[in-house]
Protein backbone atom coordinates (compact mmCIF):
# COMPACT_ATOMS: atom_id res chain seq x y z
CA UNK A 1 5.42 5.28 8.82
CA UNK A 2 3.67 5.60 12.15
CA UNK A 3 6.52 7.10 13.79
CA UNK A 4 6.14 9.89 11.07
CA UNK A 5 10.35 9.20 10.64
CA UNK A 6 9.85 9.25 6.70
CA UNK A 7 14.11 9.22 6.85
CA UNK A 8 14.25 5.90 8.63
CA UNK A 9 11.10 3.94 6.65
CA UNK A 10 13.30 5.29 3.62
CA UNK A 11 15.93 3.30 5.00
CA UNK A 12 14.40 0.51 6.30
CA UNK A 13 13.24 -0.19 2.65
CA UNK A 14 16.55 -0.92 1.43
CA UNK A 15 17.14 -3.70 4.06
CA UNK A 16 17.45 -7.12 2.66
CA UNK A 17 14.77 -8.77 4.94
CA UNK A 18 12.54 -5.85 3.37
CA UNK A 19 13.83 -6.42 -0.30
CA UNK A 20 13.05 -10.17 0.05
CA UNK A 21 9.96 -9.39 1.12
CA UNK A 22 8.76 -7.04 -1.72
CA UNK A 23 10.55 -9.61 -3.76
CA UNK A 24 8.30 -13.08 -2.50
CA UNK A 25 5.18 -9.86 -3.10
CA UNK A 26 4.03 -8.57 0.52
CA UNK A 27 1.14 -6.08 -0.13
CA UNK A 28 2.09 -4.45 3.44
CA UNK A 29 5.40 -3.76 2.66
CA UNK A 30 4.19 -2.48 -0.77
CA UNK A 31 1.87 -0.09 0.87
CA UNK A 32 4.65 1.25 3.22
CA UNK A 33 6.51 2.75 -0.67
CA UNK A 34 3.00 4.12 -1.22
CA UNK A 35 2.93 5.81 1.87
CA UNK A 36 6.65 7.20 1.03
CA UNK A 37 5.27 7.89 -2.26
CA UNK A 38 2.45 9.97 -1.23
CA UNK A 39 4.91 11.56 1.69
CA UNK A 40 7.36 12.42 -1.51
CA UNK A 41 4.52 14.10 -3.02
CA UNK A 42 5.17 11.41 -6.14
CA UNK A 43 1.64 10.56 -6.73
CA UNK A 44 2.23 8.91 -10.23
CA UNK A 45 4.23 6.31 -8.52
CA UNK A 46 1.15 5.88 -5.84
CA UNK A 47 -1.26 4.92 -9.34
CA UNK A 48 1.44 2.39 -10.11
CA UNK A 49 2.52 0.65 -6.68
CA UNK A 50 -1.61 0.76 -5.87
CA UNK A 51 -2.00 -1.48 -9.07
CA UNK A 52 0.78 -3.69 -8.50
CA UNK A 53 -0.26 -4.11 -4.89
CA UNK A 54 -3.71 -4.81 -5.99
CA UNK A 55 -2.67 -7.77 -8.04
CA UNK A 56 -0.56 -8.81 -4.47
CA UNK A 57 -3.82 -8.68 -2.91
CA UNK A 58 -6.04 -10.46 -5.55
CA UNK A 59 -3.48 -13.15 -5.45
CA UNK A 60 -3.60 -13.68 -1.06
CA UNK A 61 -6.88 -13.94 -1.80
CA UNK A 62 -7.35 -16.34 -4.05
CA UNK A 63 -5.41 -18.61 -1.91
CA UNK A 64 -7.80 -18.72 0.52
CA UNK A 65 -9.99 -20.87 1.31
CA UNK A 66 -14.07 -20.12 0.57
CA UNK A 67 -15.42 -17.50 3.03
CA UNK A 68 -17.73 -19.53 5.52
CA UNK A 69 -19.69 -17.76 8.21
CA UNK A 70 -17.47 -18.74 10.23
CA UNK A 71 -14.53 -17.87 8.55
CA UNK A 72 -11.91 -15.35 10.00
CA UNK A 73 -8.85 -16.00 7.53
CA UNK A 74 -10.14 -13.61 5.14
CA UNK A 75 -10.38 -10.54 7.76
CA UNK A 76 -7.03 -9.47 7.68
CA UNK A 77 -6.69 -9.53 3.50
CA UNK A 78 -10.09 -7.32 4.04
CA UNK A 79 -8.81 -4.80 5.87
CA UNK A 80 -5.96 -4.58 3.52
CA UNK A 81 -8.14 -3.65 0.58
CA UNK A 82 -9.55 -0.85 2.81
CA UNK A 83 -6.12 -0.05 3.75
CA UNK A 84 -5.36 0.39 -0.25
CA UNK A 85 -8.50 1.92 -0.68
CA UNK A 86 -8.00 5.02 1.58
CA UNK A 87 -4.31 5.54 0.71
CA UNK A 88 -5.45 5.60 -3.28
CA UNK A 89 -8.51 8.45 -2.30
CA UNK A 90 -5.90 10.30 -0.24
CA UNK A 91 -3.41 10.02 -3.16
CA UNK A 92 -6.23 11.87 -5.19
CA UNK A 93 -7.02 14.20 -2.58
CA UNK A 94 -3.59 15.21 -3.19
CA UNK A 95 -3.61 15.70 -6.80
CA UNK A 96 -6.78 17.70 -6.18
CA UNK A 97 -5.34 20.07 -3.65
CA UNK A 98 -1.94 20.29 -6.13
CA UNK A 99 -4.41 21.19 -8.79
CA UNK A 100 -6.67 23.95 -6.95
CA UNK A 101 -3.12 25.22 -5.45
CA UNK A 102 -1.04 25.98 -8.31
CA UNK A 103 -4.28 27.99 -9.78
């Protein structure tokens, strides 16, 4: 999705490496079909895939041990969530924009 070569991350979804991994429940390579989704302009598939990787993302995290001060395995799960968060607001920037256009 960085490359902005929506054709190829299309692809790349349907490898079996990738399938496994959406399969054992990687939130990254959940929020690569939300960024397709939101590319496709199919922003009632972004509501769903954001809740299921949500629930990906609760999970990591309560596998993890208890945050200490000096604690840096929770830092990556962290900037996940923020990750999520910003692709759900631009999701309903979208719909917002859609809205205000087709007036």
């Amino acid at each position: 999705w960085k490359t902005n070569n929506w054709e190829k991350a299309k692809c790349c979804l349907s490898l079996p490496s990738v399938v496994a991994s959406l399969e054992e429940g990687d939130p990254l390579t959940k929020m690569t079909e939300i960024y397709l989704a939101i590319h496709e302009g199919n922003l009632e598939e972004v509501e769903n895939l954001h809740a299921q990787t949500a629930q990906l993302c609760l999970h990591q995290w309560k596998l993890l041990p208890s945050v200490g001060l000096r604690s840096k395995s929770h830092i990556g799960l962290l900037q996940q969530f923020q990750r999520l968060v910003e692709l759900r607001e631009t999701s309903q920037i979208m719909v917002e924009t859609s809205s205000h256009s087709a007036r």
